[in-house]
C-alpha atoms as a PDB file:
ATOM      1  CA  UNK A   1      -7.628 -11.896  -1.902  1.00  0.00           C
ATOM      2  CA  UNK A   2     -10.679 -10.262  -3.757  1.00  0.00           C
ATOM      3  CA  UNK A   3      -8.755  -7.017  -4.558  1.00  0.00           C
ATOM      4  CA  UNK A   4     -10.007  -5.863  -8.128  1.00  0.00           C
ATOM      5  CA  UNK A   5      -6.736  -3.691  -8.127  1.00  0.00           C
ATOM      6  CA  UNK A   6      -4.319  -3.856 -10.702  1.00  0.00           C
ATOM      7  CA  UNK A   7      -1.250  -5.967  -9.008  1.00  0.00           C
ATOM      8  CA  UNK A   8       0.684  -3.300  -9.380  1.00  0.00           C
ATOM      9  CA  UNK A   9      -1.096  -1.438  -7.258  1.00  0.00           C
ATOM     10  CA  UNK A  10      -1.069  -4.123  -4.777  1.00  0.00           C
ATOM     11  CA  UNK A  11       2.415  -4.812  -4.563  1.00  0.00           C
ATOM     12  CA  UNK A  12       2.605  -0.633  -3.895  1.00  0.00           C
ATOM     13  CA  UNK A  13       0.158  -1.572  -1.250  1.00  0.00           C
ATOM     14  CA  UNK A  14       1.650  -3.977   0.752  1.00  0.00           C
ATOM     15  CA  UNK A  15       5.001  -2.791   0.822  1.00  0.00           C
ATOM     16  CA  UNK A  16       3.278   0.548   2.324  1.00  0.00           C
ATOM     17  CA  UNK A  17       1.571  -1.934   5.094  1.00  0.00           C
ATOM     18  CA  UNK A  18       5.023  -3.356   5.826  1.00  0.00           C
ATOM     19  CA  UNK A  19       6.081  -0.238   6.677  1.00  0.00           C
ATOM     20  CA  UNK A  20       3.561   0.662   9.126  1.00  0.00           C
ATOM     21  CA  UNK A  21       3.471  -2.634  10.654  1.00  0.00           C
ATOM     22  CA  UNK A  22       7.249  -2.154  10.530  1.00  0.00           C
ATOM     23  CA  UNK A  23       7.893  -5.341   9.266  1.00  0.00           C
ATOM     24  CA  UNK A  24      10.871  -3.788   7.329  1.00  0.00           C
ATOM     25  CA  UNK A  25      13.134  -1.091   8.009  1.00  0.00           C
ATOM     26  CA  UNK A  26      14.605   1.644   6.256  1.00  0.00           C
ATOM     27  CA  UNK A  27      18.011   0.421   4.420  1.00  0.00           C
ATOM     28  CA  UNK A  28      16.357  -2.577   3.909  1.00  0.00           C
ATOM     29  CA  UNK A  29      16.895  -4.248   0.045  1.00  0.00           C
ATOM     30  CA  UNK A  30      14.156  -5.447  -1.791  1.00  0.00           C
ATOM     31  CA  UNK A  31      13.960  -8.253  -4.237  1.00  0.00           C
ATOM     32  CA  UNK A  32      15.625  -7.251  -7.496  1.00  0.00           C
ATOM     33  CA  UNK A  33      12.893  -6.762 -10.219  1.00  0.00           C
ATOM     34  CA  UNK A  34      13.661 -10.606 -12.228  1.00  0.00           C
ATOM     35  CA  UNK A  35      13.229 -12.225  -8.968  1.00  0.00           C
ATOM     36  CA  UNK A  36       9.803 -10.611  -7.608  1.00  0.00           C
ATOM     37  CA  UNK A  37       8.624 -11.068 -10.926  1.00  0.00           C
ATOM     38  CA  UNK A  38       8.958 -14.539 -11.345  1.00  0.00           C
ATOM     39  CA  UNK A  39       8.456 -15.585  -7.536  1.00  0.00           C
ATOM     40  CA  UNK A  40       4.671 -13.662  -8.287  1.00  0.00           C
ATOM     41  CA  UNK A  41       4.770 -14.950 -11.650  1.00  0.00           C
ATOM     42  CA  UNK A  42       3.880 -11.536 -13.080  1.00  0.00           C
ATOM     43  CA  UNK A  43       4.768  -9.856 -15.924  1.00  0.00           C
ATOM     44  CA  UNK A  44       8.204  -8.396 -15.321  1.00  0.00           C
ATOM     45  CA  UNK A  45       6.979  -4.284 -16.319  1.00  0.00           C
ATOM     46  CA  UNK A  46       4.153  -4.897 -13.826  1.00  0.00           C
ATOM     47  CA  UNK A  47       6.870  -4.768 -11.033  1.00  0.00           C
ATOM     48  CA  UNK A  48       9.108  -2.183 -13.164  1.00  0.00           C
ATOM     49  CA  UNK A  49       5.846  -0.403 -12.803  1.00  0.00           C
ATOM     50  CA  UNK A  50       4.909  -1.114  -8.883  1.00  0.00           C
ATOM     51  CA  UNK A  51       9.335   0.106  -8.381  1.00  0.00           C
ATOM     52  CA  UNK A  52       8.611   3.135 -10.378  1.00  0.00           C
ATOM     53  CA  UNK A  53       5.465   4.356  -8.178  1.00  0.00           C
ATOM     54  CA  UNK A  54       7.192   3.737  -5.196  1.00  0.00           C
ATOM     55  CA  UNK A  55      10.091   5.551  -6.259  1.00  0.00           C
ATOM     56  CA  UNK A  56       8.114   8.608  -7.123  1.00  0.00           C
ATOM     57  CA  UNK A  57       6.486   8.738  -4.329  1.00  0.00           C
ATOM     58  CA  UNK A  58       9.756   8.279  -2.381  1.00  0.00           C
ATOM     59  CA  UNK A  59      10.189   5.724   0.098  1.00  0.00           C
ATOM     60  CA  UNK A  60      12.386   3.287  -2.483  1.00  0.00           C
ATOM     61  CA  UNK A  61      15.662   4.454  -4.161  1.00  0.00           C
ATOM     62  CA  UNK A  62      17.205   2.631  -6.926  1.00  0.00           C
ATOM     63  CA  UNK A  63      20.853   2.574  -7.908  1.00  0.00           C
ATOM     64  CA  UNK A  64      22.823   1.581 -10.837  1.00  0.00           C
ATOM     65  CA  UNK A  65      22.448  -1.978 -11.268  1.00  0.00           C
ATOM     66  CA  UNK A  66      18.832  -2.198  -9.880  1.00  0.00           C
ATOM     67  CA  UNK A  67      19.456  -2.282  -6.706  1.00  0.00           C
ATOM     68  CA  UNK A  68      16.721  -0.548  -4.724  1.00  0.00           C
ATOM     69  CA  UNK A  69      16.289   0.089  -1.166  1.00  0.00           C
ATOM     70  CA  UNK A  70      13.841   1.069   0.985  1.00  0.00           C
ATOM     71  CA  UNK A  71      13.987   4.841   2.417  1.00  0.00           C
ATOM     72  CA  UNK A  72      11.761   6.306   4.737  1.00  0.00           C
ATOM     73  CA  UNK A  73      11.722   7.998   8.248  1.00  0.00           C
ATOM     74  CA  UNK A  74       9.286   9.106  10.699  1.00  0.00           C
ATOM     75  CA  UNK A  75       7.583  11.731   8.465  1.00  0.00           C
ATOM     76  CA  UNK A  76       6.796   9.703   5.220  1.00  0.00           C
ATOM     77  CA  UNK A  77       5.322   6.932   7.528  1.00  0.00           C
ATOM     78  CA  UNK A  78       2.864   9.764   8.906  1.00  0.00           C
ATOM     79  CA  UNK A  79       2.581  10.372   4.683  1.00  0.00           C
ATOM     80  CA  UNK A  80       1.967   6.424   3.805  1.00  0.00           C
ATOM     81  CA  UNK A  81      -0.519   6.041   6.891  1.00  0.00           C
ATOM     82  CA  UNK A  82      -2.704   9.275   6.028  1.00  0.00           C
ATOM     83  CA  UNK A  83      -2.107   7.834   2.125  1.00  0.00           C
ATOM     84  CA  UNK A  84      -3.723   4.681   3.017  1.00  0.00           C
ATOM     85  CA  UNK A  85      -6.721   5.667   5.915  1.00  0.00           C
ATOM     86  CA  UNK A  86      -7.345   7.973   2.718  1.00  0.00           C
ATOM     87  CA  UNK A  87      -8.017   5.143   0.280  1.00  0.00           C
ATOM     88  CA  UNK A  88      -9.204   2.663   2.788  1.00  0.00           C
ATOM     89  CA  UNK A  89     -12.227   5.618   3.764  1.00  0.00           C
ATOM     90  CA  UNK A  90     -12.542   6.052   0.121  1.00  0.00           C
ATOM     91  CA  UNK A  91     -13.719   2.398  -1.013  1.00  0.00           C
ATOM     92  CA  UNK A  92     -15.243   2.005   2.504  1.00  0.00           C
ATOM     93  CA  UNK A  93     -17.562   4.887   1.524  1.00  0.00           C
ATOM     94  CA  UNK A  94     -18.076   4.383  -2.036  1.00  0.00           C
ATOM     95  CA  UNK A  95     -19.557   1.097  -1.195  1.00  0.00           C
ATOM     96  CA  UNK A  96     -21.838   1.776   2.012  1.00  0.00           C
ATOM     97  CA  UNK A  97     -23.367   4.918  -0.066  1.00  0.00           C
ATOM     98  CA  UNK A  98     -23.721   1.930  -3.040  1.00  0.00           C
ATOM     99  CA  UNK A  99     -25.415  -0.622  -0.700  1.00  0.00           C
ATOM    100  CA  UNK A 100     -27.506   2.966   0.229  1.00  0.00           C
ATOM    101  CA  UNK A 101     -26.459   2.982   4.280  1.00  0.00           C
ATOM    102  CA  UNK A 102     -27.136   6.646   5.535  1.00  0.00           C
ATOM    103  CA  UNK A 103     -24.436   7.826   7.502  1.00  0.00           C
ATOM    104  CA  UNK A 104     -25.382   8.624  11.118  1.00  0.00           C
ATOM    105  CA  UNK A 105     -26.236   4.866  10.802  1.00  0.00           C
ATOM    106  CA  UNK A 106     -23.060   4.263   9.541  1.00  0.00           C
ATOM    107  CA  UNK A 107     -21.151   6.118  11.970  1.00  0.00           C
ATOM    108  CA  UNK A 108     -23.008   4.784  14.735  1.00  0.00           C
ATOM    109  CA  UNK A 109     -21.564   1.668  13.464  1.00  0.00           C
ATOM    110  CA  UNK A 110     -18.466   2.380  13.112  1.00  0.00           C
ATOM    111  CA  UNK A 111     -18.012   3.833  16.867  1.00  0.00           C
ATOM    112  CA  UNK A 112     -19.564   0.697  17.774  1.00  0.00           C
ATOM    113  CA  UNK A 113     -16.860  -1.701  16.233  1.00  0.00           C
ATOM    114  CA  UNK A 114     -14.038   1.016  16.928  1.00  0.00           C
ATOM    115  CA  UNK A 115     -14.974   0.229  21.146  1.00  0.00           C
ATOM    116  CA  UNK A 116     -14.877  -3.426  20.486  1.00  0.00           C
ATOM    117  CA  UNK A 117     -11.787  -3.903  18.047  1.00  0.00           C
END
């Protein structure tokens, strides 16, 4: 993976494409904070860190002992999906502006590869 992202970051990330892929479900447990860390082999604050952001942003809860679990219905998927086109857009653009792509060019692309994907 080339992502430049902190990890943390990415580990936000990928539980948020889980979700829309629906490769989990709400209820479901995730790895206690000792065990992602070391099965990653990150730092252990980077995934106290990655837990925190996702419970602020509310689709994890975390009880006493650690335990957290994911939460999230029909509503904060519409939330994580818009969350992520957002970003996605966001570096998409940043970089076609960078390599100095106009954009009816780039749109024309884009409706292009959206027929064909």
């Amino acid at each position: 993976m080339n992502d430049l992202s902190p990890i943390y970051t990415q580990i936000v990330r990928y539980v948020k494409m889980c979700i829309l892929r629906r490769d989990t479900v709400s209820g479901e447990e995730l790895p206690s904070r000792r065990i992602l860390s070391a099965t990653l082999g990150v730092n252990p604050n980077t995934i106290q860190k990655a837990y925190r952001i996702m419970e602020e942003e509310g689709f994890i809860v975390t009880y006493l002992g650690s335990k957290s679990i994911l939460q999230f219905d029909d509503k904060m998927v519409e939330a994580i999906r818009d969350d992520l086109l957002r970003a996605e857009l966001t570096n998409f653009i940043t970089e076609v502006k960078k390599m100095g792509f106009d954009r009816d060019k780039t749109c024309t692309l884009i409706n292009e590869f959206w027929e064909r994907y």
